[in-house]
C-alpha atoms as a PDB file:
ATOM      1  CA  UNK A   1     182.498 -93.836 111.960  1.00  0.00           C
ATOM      2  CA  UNK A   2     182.701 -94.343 108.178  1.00  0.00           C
ATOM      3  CA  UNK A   3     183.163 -91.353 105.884  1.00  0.00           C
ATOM      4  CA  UNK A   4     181.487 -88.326 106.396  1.00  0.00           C
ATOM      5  CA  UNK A   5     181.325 -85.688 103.257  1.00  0.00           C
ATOM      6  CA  UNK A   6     180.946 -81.963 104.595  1.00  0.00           C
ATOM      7  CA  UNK A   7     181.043 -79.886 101.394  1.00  0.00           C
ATOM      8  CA  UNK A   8     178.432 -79.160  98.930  1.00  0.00           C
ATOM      9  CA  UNK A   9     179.109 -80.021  95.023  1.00  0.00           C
ATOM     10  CA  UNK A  10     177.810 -76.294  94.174  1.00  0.00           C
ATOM     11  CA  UNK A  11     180.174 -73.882  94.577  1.00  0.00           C
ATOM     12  CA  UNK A  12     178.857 -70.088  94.349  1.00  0.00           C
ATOM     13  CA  UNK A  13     181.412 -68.829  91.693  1.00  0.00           C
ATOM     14  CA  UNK A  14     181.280 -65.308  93.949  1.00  0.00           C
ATOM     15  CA  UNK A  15     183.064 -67.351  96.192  1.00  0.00           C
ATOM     16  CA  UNK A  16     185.204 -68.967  93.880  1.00  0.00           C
ATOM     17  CA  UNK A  17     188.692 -67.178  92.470  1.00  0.00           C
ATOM     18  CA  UNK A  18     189.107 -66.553  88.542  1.00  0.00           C
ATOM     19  CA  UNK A  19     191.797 -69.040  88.601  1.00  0.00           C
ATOM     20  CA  UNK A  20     189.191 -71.311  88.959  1.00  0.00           C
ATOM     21  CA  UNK A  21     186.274 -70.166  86.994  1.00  0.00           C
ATOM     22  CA  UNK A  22     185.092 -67.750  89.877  1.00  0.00           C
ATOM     23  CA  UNK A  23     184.209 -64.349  89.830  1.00  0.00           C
ATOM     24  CA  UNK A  24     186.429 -63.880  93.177  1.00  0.00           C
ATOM     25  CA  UNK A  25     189.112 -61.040  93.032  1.00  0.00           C
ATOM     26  CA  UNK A  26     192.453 -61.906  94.664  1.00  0.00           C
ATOM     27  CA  UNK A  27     191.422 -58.648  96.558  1.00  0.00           C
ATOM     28  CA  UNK A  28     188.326 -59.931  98.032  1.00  0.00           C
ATOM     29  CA  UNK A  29     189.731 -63.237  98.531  1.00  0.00           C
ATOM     30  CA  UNK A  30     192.362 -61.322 100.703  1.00  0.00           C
ATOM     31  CA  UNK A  31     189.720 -59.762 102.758  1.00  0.00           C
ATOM     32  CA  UNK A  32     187.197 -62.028 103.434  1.00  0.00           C
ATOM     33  CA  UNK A  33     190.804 -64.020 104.783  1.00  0.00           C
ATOM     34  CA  UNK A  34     191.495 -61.392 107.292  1.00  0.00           C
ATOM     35  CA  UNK A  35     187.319 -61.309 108.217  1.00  0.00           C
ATOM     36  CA  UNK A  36     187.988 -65.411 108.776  1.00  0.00           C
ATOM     37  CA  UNK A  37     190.852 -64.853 111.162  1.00  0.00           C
ATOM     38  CA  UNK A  38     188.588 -61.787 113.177  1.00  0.00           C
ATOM     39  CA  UNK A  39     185.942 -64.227 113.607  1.00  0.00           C
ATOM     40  CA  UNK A  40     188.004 -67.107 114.785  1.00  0.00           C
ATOM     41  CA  UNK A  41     190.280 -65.127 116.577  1.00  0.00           C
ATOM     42  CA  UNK A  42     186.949 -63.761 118.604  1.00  0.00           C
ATOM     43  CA  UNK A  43     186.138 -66.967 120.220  1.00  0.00           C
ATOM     44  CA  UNK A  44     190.121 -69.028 120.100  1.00  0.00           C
ATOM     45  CA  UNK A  45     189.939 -68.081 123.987  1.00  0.00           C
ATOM     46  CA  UNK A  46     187.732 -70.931 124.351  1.00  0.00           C
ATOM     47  CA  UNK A  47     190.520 -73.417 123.166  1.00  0.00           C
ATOM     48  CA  UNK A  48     193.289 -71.461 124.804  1.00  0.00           C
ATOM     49  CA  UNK A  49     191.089 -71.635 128.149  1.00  0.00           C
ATOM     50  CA  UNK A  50     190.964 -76.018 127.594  1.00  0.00           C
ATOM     51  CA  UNK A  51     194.452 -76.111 126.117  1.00  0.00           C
ATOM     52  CA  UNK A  52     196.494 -73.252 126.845  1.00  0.00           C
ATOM     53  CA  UNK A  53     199.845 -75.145 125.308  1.00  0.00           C
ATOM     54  CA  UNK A  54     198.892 -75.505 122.109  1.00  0.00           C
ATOM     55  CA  UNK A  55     199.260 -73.244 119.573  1.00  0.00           C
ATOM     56  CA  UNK A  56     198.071 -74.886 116.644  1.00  0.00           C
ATOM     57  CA  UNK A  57     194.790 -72.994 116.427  1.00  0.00           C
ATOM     58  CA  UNK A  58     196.218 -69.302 116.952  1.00  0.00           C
ATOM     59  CA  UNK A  59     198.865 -70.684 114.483  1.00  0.00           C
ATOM     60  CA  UNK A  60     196.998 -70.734 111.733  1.00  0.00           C
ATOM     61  CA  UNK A  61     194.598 -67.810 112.329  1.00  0.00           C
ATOM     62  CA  UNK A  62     198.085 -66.038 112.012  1.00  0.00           C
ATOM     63  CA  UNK A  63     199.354 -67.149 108.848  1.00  0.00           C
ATOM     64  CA  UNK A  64     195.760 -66.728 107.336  1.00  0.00           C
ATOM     65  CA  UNK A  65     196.183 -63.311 108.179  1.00  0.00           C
ATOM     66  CA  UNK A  66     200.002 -63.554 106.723  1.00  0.00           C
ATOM     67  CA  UNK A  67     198.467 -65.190 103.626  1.00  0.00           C
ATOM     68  CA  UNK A  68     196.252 -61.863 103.249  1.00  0.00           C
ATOM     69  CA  UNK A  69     199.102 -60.057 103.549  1.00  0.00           C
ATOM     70  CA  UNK A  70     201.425 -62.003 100.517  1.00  0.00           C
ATOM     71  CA  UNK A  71     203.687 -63.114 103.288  1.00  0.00           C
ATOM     72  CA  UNK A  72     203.340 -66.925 102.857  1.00  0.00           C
ATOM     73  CA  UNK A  73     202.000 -69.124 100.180  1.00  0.00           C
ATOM     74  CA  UNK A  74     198.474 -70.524 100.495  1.00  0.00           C
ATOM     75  CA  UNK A  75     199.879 -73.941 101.095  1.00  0.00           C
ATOM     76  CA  UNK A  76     201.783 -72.628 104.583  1.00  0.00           C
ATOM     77  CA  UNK A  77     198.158 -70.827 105.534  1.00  0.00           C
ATOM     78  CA  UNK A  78     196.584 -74.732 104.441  1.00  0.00           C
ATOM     79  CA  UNK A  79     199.288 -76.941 106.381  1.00  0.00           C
ATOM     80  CA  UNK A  80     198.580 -74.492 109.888  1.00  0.00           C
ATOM     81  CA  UNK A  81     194.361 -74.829 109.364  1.00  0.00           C
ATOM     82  CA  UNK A  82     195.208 -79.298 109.251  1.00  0.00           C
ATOM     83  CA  UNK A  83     196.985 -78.703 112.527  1.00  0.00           C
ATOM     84  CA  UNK A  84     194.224 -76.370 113.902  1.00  0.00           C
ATOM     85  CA  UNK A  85     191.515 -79.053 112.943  1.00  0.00           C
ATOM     86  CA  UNK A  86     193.573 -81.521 114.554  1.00  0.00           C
ATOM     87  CA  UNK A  87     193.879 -79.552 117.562  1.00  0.00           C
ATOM     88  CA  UNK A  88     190.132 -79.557 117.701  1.00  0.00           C
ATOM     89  CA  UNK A  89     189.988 -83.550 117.913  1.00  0.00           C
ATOM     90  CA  UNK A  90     191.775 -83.322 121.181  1.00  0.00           C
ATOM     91  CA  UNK A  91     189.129 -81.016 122.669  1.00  0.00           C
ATOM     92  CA  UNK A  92     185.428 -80.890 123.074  1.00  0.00           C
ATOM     93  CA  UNK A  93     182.277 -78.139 123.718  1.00  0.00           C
ATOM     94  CA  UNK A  94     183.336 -74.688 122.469  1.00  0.00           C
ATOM     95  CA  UNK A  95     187.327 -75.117 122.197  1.00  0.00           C
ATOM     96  CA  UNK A  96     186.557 -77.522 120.261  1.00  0.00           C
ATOM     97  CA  UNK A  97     184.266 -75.176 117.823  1.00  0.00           C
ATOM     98  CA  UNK A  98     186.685 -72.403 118.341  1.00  0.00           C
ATOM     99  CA  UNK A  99     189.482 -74.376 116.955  1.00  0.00           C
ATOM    100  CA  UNK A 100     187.414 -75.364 113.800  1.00  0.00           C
ATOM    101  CA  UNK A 101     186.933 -71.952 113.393  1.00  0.00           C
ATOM    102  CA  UNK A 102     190.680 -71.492 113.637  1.00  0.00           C
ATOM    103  CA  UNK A 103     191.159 -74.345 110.530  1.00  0.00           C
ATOM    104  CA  UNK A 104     188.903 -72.898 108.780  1.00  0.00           C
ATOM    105  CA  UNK A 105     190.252 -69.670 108.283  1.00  0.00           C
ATOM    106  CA  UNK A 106     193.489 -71.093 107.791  1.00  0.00           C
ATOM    107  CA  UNK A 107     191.561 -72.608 104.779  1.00  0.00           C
ATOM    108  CA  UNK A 108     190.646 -69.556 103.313  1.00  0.00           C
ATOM    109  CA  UNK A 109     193.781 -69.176 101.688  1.00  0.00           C
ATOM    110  CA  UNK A 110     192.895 -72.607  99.624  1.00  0.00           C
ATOM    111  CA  UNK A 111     189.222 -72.290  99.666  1.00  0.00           C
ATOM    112  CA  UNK A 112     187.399 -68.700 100.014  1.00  0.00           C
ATOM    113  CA  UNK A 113     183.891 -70.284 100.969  1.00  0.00           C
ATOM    114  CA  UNK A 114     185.902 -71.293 104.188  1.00  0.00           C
ATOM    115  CA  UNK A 115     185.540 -67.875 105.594  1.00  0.00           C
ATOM    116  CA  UNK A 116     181.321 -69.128 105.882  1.00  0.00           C
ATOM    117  CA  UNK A 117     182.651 -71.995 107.776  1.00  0.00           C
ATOM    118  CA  UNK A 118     185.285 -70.125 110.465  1.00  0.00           C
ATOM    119  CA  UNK A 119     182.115 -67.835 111.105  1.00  0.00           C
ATOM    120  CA  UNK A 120     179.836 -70.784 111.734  1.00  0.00           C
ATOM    121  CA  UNK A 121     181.856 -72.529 113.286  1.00  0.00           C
ATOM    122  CA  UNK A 122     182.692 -69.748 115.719  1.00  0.00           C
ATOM    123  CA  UNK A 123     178.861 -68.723 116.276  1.00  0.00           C
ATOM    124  CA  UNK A 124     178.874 -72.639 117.062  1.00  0.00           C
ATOM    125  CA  UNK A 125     181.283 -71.941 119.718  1.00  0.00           C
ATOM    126  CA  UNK A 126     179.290 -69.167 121.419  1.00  0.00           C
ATOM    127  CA  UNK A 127     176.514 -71.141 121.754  1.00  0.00           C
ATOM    128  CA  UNK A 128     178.499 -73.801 123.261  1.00  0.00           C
ATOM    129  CA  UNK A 129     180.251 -71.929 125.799  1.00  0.00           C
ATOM    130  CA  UNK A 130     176.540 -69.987 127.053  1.00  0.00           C
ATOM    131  CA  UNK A 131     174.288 -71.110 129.313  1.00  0.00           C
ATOM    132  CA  UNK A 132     171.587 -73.690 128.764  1.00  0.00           C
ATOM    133  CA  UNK A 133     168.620 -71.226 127.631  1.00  0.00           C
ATOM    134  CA  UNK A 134     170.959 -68.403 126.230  1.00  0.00           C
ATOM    135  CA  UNK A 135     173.015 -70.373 123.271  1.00  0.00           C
ATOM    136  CA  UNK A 136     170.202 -69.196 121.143  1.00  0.00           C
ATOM    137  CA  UNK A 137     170.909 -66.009 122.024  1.00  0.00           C
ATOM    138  CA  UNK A 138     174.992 -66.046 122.405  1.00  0.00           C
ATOM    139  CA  UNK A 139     175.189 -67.236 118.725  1.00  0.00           C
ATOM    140  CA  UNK A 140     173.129 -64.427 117.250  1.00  0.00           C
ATOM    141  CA  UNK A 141     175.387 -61.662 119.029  1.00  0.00           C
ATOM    142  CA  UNK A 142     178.206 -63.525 117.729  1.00  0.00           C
ATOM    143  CA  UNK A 143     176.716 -63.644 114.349  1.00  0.00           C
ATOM    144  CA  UNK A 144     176.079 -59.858 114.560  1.00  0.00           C
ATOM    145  CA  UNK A 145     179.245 -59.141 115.831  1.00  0.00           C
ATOM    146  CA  UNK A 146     180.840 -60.810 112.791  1.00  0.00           C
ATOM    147  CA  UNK A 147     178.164 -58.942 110.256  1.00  0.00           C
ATOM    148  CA  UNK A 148     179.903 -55.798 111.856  1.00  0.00           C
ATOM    149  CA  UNK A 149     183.259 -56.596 111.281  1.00  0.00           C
ATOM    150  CA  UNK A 150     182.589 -57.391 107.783  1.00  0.00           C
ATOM    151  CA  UNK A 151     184.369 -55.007 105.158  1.00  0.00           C
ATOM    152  CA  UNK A 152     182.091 -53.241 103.209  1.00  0.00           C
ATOM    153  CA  UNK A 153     181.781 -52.059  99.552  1.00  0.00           C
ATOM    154  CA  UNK A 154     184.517 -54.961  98.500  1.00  0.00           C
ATOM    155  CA  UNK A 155     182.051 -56.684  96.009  1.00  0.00           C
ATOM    156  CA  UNK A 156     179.822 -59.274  95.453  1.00  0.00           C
ATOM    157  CA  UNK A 157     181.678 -62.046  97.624  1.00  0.00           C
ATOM    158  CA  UNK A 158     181.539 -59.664 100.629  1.00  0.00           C
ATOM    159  CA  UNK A 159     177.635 -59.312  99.938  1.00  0.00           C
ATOM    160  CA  UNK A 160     177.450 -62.574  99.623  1.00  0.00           C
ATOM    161  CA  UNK A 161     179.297 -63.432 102.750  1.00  0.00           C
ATOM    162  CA  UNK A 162     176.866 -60.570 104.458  1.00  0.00           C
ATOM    163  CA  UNK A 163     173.559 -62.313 103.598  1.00  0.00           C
ATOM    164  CA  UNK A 164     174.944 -65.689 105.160  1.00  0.00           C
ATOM    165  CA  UNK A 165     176.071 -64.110 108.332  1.00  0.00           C
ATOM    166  CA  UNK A 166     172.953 -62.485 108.706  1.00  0.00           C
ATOM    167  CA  UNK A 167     171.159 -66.257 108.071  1.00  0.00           C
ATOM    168  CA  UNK A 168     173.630 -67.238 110.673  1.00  0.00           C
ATOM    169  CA  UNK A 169     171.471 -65.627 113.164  1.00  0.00           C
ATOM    170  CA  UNK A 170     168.665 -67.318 113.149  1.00  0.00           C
ATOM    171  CA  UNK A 171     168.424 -70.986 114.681  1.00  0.00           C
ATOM    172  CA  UNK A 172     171.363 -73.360 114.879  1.00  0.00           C
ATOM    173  CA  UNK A 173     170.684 -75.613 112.543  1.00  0.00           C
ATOM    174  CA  UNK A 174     171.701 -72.511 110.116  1.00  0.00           C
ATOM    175  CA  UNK A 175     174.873 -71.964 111.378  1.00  0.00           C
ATOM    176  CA  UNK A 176     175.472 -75.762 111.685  1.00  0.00           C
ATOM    177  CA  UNK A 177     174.660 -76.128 108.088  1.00  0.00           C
ATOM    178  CA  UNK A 178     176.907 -73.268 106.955  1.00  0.00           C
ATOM    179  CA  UNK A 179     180.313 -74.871 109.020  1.00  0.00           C
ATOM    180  CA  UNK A 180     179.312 -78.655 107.451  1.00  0.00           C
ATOM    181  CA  UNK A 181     179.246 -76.878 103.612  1.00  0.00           C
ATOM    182  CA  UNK A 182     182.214 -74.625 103.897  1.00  0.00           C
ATOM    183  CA  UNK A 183     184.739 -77.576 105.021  1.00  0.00           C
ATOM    184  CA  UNK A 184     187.107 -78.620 103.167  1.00  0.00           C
ATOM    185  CA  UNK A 185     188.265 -81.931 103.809  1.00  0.00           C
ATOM    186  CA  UNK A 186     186.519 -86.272 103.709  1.00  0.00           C
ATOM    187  CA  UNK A 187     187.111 -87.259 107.503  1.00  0.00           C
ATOM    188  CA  UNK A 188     187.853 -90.907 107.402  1.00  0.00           C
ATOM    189  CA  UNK A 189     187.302 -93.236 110.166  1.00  0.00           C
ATOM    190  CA  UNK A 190     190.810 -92.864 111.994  1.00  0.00           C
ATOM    191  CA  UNK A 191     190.520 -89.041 111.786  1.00  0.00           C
ATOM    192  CA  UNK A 192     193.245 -88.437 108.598  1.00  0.00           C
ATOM    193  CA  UNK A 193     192.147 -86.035 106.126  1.00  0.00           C
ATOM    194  CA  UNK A 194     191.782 -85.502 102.331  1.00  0.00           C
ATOM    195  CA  UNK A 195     191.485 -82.735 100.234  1.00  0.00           C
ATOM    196  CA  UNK A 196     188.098 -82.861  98.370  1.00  0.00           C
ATOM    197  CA  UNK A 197     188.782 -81.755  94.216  1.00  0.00           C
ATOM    198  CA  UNK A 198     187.700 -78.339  93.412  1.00  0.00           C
ATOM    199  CA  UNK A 199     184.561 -77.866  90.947  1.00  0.00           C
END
């Protein structure tokens, strides 16, 4: 398969912390965590419904929402989003989107843009599960019900979050795009992952 990179060089700094040279608040950051796990946990029924035994998936959409909370360090909410993401190679269709979604809000604790990805992914998950002829459709009410979850009034990563969702619901290629940028991780040929350096 070779090497696939799935993460854009430019980072928007509203999605970056001040740690790092971002404008993110730890605050935020916090929130658009808990947002993640909503969205992931909307559509994880699709991988419990394929592999009701494993719990990596619901795992980490837990301890992303325990990393919101300051109960567990960001590398506990990291280790549980791997083990999601590896859950999802087992799998295929929409449990297979559903537990991206899953790792990728596990990732939020590491990465905040990975809240764009557990969205996408789980708008990619919706469509997969509908109908032939309704996946357009299925992935824009996902998308909206997402937008409506969002918090509101928490600053300028929550807007910015707002105005991708609401991209998100146009055609797939726009929620495909978004889940391919907001990953975190080089997939190598045997599957093993990487973290990519932050910029």
């Amino acid at each position: 398969m070779g090497r696939q990179v799935v993460m854009s060089e430019v980072r928007d700094p509203r999605l970056v912390t001040v740690r790092r040279g971002g404008t993110l608040q730890d605050t935020d950051h916090h929130l658009l965590g808990v947002w993640a796990a909503d969205c992931a946990q909307h559509v994880l029924h699709y991988f419990g419904q394929a592999r009701p035994g494993d719990d990596g998936p619901r795992r980490a959409i837990d301890l992303a929402r325990a990393w919101a909370r300051g109960e567990i360090t960001m590398t506990q909410a990291r280790t549980a989003a791997v083990a999601a993401n590896a859950a999802a190679r087992e799998v295929s269709g929409a449990a297979r989107e559903a537990a991206h979604a899953a790792g990728q809000a596990g990732g939020v604790a590491h990465v905040a843009a990975h809240e764009l990805g557990a969205a996408a992914y789980a708008i990619r998950a919706a469509r997969a599960a509908a109908r032939e002829g309704e996946r357009e459709e299925a992935g824009r009410l996902e998308c909206q019900w997402q937008h409506d979850q969002l918090p509101s009034g928490s600053g300028n990563s929550c807007s910015t979050t707002r105005g991708c969702a609401t991209r998100c619901a146009g055609p797939s290629s726009t929620a495909d795009r978004l889940a391919r940028k907001s990953s975190l991780h080089e997939v190598d040929q045997v599957g093993s992952t990487r973290s990519r350096p932050q910029r």
